[in-house]
Structures are given as C-alpha cells and as structure tokens.
C-alpha atoms as a PDB file:
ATOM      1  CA  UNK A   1       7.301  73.895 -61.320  1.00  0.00           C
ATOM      2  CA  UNK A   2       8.624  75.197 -58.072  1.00  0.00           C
ATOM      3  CA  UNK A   3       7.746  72.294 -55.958  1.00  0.00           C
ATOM      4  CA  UNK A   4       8.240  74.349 -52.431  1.00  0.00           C
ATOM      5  CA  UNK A   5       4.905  75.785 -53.040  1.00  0.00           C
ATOM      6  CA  UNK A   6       3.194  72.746 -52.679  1.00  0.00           C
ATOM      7  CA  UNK A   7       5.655  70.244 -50.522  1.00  0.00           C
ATOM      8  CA  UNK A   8       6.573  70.711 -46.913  1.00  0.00           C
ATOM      9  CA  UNK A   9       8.616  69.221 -43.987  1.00  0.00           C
ATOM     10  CA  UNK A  10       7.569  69.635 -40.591  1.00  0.00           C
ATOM     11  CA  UNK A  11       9.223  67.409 -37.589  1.00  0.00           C
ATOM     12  CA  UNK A  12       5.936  66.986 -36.222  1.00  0.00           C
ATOM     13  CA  UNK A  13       3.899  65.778 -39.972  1.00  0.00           C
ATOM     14  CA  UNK A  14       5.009  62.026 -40.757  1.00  0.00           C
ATOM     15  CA  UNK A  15       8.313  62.298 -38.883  1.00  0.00           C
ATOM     16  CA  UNK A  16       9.360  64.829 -40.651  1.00  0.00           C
ATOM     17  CA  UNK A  17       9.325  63.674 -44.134  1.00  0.00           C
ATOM     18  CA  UNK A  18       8.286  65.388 -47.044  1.00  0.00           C
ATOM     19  CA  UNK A  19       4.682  65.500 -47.912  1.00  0.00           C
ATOM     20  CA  UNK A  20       2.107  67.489 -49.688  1.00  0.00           C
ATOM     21  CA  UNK A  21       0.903  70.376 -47.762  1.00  0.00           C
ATOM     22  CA  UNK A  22      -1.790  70.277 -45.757  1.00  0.00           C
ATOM     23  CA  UNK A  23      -1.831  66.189 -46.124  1.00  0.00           C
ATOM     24  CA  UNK A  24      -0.230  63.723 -44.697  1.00  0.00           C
ATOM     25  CA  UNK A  25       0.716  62.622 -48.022  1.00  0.00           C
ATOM     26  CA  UNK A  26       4.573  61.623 -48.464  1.00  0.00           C
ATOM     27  CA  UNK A  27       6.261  62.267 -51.385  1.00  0.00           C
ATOM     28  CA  UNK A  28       8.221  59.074 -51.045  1.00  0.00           C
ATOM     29  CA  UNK A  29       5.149  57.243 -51.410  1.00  0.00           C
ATOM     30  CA  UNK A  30       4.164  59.325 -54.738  1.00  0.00           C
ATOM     31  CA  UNK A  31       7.231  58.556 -55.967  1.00  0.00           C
ATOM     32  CA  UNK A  32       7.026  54.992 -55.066  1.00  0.00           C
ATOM     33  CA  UNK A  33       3.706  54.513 -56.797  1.00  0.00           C
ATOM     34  CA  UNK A  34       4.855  56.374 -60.428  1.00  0.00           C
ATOM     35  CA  UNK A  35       8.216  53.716 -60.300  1.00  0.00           C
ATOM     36  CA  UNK A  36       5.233  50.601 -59.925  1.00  0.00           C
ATOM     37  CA  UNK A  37       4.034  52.346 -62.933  1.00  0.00           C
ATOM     38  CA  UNK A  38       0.886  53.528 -61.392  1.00  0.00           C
ATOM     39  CA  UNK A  39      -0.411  56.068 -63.632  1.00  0.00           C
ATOM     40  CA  UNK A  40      -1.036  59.700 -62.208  1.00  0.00           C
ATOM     41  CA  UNK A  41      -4.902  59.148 -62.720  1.00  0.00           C
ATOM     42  CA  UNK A  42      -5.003  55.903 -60.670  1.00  0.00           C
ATOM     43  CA  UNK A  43      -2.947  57.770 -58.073  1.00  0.00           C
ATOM     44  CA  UNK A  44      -5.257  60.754 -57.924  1.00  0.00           C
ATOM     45  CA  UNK A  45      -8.392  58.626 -57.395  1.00  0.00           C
ATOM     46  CA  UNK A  46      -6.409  56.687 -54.661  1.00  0.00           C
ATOM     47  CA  UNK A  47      -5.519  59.801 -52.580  1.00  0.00           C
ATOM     48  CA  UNK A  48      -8.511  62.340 -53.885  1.00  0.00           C
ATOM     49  CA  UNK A  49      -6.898  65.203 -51.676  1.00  0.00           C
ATOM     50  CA  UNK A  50      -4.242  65.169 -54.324  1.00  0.00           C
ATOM     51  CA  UNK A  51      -3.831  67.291 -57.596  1.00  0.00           C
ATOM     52  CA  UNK A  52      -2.135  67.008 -60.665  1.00  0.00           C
ATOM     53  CA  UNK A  53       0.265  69.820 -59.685  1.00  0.00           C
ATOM     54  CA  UNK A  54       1.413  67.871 -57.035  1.00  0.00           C
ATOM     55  CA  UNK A  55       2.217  64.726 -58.483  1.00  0.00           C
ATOM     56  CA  UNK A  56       4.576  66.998 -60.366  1.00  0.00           C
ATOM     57  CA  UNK A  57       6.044  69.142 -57.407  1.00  0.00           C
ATOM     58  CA  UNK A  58       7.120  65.487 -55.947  1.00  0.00           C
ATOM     59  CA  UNK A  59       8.777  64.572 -59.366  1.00  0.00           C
ATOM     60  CA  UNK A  60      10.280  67.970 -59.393  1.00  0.00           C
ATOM     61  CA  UNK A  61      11.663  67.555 -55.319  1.00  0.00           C
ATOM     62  CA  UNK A  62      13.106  64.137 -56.062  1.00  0.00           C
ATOM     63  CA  UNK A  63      14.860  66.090 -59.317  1.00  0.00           C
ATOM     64  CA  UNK A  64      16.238  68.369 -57.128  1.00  0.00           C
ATOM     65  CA  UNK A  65      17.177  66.153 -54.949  1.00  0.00           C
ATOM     66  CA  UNK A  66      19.338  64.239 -57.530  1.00  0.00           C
ATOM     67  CA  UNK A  67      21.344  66.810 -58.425  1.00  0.00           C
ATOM     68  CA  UNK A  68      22.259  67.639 -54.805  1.00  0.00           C
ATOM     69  CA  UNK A  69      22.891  64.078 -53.249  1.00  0.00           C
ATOM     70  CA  UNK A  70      25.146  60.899 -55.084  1.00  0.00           C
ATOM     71  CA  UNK A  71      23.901  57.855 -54.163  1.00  0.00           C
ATOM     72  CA  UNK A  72      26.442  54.280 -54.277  1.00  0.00           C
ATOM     73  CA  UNK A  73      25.468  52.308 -57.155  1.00  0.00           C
ATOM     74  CA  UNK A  74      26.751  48.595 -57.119  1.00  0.00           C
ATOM     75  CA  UNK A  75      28.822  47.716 -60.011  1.00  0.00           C
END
C-alpha cells in the first residue's frame, strides 16, 4: 500500500493535517475510529466518500509514522 497516493497535507485543508485526498477527511480521525473498534464497514457508511483503500493508506501512514517518531511512554 503506498499510502501517498491517496493521503495529503495541505496548510490550507484542515490546518494542515493529514487527510484523504480530495476530502476533508483526517486520518487522525480514521485512526481514532478503528482504536474504538469501529469496524471498517461502519466507518465507510459513516463517511460514504471513503474507500476501503483508504482506510488502509491511513493504517499504512500511521505505520510509517511509527517507525520514524518515538513517543514517551509512562512507566
């Protein structure tokens, strides 16, 4: 999955935050939904401009992300 065909980051879309191209769509809000435990289908009929593919570009981005940042976890 390469996950920069389908996410973007514009200064001027949602303050700059990721989101799904051409929505308004934040990643950070996929991702919040599949930690609830939403599953992908109830998330597709909530935001019916999204796709599969995309659910999966946003896994794939916060992946990525992962392996490039360390965040502090409390002891």
């Amino acid at each position: 999955m390469n996950w920069r065909e389908r996410i973007t980051v514009d200064p001027l879309v949602c303050h700059g935050k990721a989101c799904i191209k051409g929505t308004r769509i934040m990643v950070s809000v996929i991702l919040d939904n599949l930690a609830e435990g939403i599953s992908e289908g109830e998330i597709l009929k909530s935001y019916p401009s999204l796709r599969s593919e995309d659910i999966k570009a946003a896994i794939s981005y916060a992946a990525e992300l992962s392996r490039e940042r360390l965040v502090s976890v409390p002891e």
